[in-house]
PDB file of N, CA and C in Angstrom:
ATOM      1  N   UNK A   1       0.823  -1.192   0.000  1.00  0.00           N
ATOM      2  CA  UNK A   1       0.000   0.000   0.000  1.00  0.00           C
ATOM      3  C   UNK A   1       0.867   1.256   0.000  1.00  0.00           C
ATOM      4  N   UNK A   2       2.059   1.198   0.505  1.00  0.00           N
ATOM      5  CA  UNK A   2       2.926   2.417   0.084  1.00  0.00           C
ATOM      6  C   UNK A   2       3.125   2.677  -0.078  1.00  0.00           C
ATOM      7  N   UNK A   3       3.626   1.453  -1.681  1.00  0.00           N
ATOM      8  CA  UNK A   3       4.058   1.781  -2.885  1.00  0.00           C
ATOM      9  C   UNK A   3       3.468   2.410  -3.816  1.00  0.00           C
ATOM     10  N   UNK A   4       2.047   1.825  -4.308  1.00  0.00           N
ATOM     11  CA  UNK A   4       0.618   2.626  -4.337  1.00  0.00           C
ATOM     12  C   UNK A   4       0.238   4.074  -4.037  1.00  0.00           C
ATOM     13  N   UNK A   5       0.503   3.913  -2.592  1.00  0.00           N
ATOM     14  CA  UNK A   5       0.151   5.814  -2.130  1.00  0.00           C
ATOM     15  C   UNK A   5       0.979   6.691  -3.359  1.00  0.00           C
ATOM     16  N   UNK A   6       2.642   5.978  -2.566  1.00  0.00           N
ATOM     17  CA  UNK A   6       3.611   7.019  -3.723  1.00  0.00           C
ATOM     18  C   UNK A   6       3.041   7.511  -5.023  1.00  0.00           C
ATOM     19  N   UNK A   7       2.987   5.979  -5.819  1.00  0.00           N
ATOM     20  CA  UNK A   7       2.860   6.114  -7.229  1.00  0.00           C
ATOM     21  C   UNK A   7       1.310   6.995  -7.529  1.00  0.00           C
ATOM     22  N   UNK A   8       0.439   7.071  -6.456  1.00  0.00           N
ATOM     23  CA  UNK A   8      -0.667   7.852  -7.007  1.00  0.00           C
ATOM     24  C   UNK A   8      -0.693   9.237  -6.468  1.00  0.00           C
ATOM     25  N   UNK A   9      -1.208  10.307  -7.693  1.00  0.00           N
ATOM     26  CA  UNK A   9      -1.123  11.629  -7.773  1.00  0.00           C
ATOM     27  C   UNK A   9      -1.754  11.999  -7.007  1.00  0.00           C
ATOM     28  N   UNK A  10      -1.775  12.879  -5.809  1.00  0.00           N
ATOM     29  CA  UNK A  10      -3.020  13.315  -4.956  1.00  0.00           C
ATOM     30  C   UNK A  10      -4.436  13.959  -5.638  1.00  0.00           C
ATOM     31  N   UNK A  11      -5.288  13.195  -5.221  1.00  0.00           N
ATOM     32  CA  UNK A  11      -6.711  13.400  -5.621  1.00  0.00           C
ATOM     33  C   UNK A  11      -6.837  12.018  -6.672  1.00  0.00           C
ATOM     34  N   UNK A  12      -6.030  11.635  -6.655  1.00  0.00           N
ATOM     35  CA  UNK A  12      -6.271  10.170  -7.755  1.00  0.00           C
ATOM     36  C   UNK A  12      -7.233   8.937  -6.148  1.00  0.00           C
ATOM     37  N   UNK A  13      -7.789   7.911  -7.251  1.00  0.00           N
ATOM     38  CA  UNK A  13      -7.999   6.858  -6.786  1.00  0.00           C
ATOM     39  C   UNK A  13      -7.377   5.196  -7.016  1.00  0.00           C
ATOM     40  N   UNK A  14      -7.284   4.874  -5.768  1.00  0.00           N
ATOM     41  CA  UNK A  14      -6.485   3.310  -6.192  1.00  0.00           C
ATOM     42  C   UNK A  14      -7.633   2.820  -5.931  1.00  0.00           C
ATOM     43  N   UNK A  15      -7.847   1.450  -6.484  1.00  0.00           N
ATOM     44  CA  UNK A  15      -8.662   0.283  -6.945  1.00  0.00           C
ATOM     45  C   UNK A  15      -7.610  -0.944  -6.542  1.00  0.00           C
ATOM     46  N   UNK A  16      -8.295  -1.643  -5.663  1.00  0.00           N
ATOM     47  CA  UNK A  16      -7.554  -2.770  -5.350  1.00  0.00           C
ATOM     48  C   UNK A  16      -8.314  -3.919  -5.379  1.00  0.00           C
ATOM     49  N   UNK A  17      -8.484  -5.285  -6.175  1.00  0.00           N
ATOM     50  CA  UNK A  17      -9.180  -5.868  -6.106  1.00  0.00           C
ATOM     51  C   UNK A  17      -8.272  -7.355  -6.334  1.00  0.00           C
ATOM     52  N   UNK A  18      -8.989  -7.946  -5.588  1.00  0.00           N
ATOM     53  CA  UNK A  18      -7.776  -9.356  -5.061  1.00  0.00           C
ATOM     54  C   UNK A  18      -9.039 -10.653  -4.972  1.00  0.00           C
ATOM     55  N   UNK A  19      -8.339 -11.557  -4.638  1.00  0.00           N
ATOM     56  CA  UNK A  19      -8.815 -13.036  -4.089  1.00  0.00           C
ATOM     57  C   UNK A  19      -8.853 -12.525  -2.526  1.00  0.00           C
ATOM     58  N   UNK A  20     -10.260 -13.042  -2.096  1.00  0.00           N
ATOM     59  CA  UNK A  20     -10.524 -12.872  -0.663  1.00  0.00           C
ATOM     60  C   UNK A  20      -9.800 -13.728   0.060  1.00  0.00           C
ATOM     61  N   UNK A  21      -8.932 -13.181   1.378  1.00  0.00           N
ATOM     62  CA  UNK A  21      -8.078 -14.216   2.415  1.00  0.00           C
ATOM     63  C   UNK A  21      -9.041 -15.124   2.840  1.00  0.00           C
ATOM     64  N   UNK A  22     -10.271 -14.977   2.929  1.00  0.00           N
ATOM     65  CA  UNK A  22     -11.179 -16.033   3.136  1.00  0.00           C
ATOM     66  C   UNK A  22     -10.888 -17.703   2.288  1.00  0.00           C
ATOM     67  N   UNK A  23      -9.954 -17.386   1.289  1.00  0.00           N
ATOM     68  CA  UNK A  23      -9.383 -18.520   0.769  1.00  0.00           C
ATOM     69  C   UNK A  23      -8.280 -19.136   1.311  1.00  0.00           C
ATOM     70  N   UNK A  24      -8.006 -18.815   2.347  1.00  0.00           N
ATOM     71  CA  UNK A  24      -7.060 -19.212   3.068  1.00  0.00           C
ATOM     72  C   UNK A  24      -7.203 -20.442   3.477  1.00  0.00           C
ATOM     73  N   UNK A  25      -8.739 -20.965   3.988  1.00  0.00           N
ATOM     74  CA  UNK A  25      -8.899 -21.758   4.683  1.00  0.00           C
ATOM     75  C   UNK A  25      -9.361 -23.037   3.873  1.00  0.00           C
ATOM     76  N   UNK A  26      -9.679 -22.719   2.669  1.00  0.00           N
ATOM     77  CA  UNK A  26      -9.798 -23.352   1.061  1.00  0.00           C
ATOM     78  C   UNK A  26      -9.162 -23.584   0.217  1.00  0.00           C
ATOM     79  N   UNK A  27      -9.113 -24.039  -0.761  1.00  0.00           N
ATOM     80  CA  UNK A  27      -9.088 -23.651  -2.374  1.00  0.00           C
ATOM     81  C   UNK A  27     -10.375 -23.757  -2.939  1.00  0.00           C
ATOM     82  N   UNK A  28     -11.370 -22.676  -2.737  1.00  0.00           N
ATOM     83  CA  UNK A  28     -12.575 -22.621  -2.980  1.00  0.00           C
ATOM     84  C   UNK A  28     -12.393 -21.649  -4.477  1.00  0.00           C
ATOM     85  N   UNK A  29     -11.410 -21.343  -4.813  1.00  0.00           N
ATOM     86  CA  UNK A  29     -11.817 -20.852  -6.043  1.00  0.00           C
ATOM     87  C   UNK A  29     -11.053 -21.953  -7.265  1.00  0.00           C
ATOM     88  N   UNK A  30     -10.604 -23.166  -6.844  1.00  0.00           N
ATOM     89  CA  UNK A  30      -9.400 -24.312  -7.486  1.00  0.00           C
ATOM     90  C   UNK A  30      -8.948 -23.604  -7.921  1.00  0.00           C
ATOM     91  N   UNK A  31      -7.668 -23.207  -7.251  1.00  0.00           N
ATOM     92  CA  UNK A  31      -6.322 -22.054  -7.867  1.00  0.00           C
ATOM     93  C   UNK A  31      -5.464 -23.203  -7.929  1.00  0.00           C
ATOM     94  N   UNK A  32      -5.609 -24.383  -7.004  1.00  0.00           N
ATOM     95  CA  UNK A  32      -4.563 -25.552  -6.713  1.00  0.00           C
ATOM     96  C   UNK A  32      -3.565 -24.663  -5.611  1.00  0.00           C
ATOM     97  N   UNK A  33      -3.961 -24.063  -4.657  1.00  0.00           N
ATOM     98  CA  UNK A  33      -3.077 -23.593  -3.527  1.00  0.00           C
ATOM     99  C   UNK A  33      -3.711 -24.247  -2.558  1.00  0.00           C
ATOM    100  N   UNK A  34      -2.712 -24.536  -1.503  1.00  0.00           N
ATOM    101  CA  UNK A  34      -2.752 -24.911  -0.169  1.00  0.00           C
ATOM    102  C   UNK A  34      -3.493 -24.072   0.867  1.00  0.00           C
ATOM    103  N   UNK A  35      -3.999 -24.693   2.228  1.00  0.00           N
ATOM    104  CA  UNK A  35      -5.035 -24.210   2.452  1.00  0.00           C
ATOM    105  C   UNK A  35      -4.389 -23.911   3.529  1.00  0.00           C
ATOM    106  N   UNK A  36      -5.015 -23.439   4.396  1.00  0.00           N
ATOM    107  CA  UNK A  36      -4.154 -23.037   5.931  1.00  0.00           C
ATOM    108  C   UNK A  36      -5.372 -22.239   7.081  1.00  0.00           C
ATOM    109  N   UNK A  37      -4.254 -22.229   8.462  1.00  0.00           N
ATOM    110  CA  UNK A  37      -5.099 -21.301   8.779  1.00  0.00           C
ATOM    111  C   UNK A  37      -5.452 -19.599   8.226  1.00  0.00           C
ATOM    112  N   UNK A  38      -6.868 -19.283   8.805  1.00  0.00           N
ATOM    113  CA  UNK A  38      -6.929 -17.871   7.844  1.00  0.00           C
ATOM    114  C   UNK A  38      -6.005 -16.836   8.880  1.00  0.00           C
ATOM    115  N   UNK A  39      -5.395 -17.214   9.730  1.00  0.00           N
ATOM    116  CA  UNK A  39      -4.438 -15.949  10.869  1.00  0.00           C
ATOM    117  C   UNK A  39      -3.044 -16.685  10.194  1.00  0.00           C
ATOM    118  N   UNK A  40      -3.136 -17.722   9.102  1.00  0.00           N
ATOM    119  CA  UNK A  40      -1.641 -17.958   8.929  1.00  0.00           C
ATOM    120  C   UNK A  40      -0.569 -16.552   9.011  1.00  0.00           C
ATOM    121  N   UNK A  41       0.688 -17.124   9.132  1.00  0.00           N
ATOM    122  CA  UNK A  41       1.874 -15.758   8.288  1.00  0.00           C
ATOM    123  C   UNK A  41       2.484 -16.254   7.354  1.00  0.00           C
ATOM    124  N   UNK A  42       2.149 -17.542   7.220  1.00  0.00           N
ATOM    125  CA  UNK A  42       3.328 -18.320   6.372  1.00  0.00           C
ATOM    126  C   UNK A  42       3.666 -17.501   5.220  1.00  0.00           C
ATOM    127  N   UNK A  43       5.176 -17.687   4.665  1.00  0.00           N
ATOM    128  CA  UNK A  43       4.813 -17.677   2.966  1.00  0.00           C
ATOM    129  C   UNK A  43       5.576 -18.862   2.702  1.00  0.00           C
ATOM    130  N   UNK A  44       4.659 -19.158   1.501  1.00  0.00           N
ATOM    131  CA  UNK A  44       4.982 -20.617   0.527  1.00  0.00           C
ATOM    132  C   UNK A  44       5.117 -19.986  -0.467  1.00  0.00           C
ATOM    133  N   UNK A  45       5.374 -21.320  -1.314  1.00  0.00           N
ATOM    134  CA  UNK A  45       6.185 -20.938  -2.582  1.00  0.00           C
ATOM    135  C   UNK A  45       5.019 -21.344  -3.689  1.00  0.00           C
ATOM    136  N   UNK A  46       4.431 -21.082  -4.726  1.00  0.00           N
ATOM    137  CA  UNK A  46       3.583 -21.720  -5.635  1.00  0.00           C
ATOM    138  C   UNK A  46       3.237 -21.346  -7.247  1.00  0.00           C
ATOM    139  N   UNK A  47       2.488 -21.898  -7.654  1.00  0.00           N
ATOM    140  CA  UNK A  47       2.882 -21.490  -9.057  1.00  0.00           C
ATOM    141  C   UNK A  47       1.715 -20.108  -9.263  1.00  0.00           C
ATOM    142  N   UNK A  48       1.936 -19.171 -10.100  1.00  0.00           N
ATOM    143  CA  UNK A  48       1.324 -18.054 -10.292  1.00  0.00           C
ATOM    144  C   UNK A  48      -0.006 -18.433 -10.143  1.00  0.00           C
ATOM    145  N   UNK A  49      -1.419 -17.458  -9.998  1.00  0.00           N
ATOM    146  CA  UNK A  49      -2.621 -17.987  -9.574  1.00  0.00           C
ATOM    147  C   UNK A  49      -3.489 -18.512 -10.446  1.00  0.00           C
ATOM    148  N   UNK A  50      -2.980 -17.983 -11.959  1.00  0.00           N
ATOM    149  CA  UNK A  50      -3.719 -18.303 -13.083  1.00  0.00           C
ATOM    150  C   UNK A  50      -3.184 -19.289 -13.554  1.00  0.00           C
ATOM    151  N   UNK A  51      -2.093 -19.920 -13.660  1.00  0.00           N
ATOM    152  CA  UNK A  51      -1.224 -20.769 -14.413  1.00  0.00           C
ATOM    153  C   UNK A  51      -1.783 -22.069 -14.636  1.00  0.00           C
ATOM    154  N   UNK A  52      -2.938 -22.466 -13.759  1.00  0.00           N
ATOM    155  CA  UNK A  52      -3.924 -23.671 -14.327  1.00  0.00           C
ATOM    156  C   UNK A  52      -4.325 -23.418 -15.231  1.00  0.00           C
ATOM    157  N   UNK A  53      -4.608 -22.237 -15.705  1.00  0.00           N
ATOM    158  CA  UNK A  53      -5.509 -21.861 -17.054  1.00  0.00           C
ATOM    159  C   UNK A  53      -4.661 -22.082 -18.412  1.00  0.00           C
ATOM    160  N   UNK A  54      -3.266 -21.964 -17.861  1.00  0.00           N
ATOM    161  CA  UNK A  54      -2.288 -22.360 -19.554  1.00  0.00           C
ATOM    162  C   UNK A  54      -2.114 -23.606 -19.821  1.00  0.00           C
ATOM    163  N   UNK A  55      -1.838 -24.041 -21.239  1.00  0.00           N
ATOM    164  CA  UNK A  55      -1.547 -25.302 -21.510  1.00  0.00           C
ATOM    165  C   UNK A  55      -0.088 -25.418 -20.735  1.00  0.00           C
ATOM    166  N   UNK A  56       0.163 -26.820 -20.284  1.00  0.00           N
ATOM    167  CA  UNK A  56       0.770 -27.557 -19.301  1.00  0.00           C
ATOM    168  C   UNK A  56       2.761 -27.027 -19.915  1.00  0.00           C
ATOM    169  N   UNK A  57       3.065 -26.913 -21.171  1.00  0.00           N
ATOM    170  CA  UNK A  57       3.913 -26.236 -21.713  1.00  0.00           C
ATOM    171  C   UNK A  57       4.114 -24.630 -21.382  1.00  0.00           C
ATOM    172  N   UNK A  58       3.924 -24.133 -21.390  1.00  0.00           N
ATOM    173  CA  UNK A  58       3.333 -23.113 -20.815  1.00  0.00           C
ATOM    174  C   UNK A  58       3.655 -22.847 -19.561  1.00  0.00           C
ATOM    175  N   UNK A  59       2.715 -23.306 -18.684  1.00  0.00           N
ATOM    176  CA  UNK A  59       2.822 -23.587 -17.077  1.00  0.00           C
ATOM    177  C   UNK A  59       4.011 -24.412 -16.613  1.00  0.00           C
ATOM    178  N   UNK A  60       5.002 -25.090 -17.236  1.00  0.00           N
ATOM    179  CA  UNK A  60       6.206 -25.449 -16.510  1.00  0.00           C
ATOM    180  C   UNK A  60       7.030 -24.087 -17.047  1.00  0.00           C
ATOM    181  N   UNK A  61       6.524 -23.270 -18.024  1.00  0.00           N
ATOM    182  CA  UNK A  61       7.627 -22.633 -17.743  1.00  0.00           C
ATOM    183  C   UNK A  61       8.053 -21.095 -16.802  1.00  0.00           C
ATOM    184  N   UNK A  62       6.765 -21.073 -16.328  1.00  0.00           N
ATOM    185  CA  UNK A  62       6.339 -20.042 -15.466  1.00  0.00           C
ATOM    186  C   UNK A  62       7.170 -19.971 -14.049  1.00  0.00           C
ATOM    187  N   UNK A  63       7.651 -19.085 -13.784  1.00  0.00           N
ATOM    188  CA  UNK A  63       8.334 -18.944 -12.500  1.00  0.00           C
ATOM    189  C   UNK A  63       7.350 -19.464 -11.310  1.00  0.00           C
ATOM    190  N   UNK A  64       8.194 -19.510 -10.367  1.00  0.00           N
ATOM    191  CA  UNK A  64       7.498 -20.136  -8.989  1.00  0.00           C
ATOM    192  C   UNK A  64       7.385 -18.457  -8.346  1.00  0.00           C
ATOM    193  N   UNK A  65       6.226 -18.406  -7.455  1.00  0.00           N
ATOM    194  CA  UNK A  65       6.209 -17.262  -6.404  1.00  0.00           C
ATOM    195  C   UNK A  65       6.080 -17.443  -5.373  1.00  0.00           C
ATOM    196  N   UNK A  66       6.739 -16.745  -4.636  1.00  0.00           N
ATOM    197  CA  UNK A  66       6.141 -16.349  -2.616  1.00  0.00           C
ATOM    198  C   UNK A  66       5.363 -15.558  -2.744  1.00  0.00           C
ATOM    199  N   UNK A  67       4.205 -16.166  -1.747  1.00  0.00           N
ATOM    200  CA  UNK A  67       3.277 -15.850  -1.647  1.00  0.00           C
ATOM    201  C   UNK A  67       3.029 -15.948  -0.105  1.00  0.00           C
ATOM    202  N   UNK A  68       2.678 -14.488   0.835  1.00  0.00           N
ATOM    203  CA  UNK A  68       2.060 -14.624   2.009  1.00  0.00           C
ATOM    204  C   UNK A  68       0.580 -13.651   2.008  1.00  0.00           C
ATOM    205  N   UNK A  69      -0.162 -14.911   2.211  1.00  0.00           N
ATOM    206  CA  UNK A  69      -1.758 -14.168   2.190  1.00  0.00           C
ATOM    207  C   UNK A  69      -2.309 -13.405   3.424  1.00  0.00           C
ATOM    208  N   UNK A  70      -2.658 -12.368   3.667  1.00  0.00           N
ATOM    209  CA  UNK A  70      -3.299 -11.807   4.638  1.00  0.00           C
ATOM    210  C   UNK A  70      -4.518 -11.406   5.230  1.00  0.00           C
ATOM    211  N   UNK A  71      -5.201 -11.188   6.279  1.00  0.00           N
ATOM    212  CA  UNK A  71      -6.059 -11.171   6.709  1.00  0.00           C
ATOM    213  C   UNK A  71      -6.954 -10.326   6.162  1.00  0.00           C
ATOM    214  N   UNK A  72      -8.188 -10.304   6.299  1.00  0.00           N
ATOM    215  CA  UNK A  72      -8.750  -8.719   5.585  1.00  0.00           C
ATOM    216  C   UNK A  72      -8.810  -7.582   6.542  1.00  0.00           C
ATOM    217  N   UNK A  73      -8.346  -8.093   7.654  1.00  0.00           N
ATOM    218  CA  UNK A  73      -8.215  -6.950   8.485  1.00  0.00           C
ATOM    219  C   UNK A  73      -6.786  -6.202   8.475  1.00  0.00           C
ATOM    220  N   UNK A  74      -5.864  -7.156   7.824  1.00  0.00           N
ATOM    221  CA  UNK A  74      -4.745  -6.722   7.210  1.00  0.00           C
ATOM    222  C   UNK A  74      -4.484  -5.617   6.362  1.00  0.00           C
ATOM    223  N   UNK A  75      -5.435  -6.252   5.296  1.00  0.00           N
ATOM    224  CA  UNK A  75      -5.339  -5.304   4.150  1.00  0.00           C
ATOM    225  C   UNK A  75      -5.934  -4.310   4.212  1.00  0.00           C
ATOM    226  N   UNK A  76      -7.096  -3.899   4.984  1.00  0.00           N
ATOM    227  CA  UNK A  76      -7.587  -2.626   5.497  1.00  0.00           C
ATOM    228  C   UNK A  76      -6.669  -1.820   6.347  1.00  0.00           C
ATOM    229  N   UNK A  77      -6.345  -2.277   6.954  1.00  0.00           N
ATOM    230  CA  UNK A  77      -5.602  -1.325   8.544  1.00  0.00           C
ATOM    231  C   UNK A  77      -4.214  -1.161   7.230  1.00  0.00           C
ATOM    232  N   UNK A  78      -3.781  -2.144   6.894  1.00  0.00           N
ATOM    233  CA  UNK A  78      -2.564  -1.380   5.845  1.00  0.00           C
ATOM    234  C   UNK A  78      -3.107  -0.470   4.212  1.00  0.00           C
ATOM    235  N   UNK A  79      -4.331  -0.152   3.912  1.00  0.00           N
ATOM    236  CA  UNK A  79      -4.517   0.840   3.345  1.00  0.00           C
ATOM    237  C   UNK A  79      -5.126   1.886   3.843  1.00  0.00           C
ATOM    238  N   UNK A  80      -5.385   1.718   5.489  1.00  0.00           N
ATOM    239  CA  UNK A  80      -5.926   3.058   6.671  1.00  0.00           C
ATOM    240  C   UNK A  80      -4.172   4.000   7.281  1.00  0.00           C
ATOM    241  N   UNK A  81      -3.479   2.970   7.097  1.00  0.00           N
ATOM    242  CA  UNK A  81      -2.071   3.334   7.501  1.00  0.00           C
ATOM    243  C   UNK A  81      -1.478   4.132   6.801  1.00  0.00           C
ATOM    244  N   UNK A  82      -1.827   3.940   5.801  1.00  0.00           N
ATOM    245  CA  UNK A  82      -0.625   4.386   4.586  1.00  0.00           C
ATOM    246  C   UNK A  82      -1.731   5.460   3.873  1.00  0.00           C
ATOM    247  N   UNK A  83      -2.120   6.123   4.961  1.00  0.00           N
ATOM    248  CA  UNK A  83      -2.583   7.110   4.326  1.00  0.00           C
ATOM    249  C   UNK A  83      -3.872   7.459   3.230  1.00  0.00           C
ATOM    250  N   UNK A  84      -4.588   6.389   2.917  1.00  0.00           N
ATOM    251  CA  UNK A  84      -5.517   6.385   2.060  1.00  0.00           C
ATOM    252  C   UNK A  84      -6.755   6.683   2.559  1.00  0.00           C
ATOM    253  N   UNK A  85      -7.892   7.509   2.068  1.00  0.00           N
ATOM    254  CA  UNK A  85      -9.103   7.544   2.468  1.00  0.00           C
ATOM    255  C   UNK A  85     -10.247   6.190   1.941  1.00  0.00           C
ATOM    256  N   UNK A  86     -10.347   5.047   3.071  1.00  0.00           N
ATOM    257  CA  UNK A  86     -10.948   4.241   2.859  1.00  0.00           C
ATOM    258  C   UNK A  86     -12.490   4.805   2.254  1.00  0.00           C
ATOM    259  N   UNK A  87     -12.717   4.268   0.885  1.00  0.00           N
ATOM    260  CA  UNK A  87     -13.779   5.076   0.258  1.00  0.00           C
ATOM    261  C   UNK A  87     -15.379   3.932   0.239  1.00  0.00           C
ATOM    262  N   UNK A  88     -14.599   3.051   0.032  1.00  0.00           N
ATOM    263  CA  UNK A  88     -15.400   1.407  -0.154  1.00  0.00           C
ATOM    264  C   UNK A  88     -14.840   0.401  -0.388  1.00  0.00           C
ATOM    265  N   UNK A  89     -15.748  -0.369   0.773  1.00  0.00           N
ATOM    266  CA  UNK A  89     -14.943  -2.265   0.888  1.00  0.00           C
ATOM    267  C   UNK A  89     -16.215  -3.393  -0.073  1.00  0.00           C
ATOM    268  N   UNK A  90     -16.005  -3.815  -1.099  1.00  0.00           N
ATOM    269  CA  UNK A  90     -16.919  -5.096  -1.427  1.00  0.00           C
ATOM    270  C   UNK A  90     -16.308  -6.420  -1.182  1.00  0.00           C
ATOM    271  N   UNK A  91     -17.184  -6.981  -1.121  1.00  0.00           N
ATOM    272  CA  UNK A  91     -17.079  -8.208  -1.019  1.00  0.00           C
ATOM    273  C   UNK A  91     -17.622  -9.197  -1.826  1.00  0.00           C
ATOM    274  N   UNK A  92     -16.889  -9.801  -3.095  1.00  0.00           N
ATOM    275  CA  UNK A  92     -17.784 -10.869  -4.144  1.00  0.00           C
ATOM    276  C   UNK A  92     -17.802 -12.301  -3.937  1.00  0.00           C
ATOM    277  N   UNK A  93     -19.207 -13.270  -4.221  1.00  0.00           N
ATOM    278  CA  UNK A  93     -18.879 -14.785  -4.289  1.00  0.00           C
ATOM    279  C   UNK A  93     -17.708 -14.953  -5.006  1.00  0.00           C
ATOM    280  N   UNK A  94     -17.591 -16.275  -4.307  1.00  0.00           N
ATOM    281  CA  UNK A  94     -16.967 -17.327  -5.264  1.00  0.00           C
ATOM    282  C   UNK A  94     -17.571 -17.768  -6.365  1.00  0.00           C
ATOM    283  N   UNK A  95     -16.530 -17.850  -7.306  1.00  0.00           N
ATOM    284  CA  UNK A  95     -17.080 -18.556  -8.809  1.00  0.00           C
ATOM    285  C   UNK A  95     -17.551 -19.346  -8.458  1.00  0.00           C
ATOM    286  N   UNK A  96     -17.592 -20.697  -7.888  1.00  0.00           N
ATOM    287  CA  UNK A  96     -18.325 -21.702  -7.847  1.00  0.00           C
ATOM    288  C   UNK A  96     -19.582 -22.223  -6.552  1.00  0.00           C
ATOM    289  N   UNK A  97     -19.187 -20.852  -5.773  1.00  0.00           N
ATOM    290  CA  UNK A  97     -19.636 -20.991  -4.495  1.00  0.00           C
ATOM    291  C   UNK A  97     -20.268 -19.715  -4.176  1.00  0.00           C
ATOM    292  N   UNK A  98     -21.699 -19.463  -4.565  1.00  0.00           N
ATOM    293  CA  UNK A  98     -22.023 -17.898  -4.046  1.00  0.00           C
ATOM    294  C   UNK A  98     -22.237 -17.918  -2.339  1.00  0.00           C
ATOM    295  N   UNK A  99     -22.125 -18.825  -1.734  1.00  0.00           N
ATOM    296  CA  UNK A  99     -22.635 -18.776  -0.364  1.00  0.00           C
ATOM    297  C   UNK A  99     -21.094 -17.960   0.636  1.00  0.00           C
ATOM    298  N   UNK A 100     -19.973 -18.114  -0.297  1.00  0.00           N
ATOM    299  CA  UNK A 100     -18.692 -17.944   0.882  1.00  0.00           C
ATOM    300  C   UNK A 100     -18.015 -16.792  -0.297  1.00  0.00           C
ATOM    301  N   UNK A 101     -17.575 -15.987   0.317  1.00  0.00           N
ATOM    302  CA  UNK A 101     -16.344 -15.149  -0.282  1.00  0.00           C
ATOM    303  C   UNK A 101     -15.214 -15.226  -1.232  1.00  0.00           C
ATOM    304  N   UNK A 102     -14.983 -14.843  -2.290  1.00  0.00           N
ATOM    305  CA  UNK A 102     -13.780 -15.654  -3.331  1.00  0.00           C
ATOM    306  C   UNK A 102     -13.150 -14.483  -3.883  1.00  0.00           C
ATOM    307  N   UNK A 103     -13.863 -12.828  -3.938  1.00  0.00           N
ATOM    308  CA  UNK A 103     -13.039 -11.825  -4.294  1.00  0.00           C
ATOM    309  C   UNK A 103     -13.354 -10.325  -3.381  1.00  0.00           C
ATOM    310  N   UNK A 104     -12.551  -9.496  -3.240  1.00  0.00           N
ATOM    311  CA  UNK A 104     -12.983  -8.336  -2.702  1.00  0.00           C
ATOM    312  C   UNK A 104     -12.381  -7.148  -3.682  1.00  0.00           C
ATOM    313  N   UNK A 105     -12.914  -6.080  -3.325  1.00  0.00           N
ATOM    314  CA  UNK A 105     -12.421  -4.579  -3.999  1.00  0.00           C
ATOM    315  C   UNK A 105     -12.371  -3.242  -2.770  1.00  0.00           C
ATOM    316  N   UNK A 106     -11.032  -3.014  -3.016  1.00  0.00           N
ATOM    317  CA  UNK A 106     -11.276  -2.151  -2.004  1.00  0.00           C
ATOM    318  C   UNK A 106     -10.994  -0.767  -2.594  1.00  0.00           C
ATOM    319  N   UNK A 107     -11.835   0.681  -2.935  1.00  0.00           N
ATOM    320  CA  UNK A 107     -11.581   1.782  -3.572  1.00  0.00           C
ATOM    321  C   UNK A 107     -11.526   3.230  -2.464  1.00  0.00           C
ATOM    322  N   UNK A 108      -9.741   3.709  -2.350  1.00  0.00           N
ATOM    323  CA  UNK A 108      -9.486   4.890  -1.548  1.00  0.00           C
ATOM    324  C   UNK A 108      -9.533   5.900  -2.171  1.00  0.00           C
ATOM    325  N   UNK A 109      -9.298   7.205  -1.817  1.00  0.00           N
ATOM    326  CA  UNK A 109      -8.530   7.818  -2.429  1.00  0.00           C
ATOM    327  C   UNK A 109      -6.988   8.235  -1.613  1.00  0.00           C
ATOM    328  N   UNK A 110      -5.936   8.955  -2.662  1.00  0.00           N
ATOM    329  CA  UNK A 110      -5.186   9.904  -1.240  1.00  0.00           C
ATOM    330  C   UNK A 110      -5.757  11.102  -1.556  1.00  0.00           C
ATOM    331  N   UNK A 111      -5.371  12.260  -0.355  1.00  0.00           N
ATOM    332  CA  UNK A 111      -5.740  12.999  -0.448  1.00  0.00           C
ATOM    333  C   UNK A 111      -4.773  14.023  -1.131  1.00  0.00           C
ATOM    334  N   UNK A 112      -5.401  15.437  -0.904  1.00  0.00           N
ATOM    335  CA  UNK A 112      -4.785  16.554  -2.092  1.00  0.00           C
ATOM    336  C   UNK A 112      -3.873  17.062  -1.361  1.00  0.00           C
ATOM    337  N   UNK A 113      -3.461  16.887   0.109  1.00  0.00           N
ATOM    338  CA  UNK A 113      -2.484  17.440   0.926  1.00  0.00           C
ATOM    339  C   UNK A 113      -1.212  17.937   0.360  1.00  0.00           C
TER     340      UNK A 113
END
């Protein structure tokens, strides 16, 4: 989020929209990631999030990533920190699951200071 603040012009808006940490405790959206607790810290290592979607040629040749997933109370309090005016939090189903959480959007602004 800090990097973000920087790079945006005051009076601009960031748009942040991710896989809900609510997948933490899943692979409710079949990304093929490991599941954990949702207060994990871990980071693991895994293949990019889309990379099921390429042919298998393709997908071996894709780098590996670290990846540490965070809470959503995480990702709020670190775009309340860093200065952003929390503007709106959504919350979307899962592709395959409308009953549980699978994406969020979160839209600040900074200010004109």
């Amino acid at each position: 989020m800090q990097v973000m603040y920087a790079l945006l012009k005051p009076g601009g808006t960031m748009i942040c929209s991710d896989f809900h940490p609510f997948t933490k405790i899943a692979d409710i959206l079949n990304l093929e990631q490991p599941s954990m607790s949702y207060f994990s810290t871990a980071v693991f290592e895994g293949e990019m999030a889309h990379a099921r979607f390429y042919e298998d040629s393709v997908r071996q040749q894709m780098p590996r990533c670290s990846y540490r997933k965070y809470t959503i109370s995480e990702i709020i309090n670190a775009v309340i920190n860093n200065k952003f005016i929390l503007k709106r939090f959504d919350e979307h189903p899962a592709w395959d699951n409308p009953d549980v959480p699978g994406e969020f959007t979160i839209t600040a602004d900074r200010g004109v200071r």
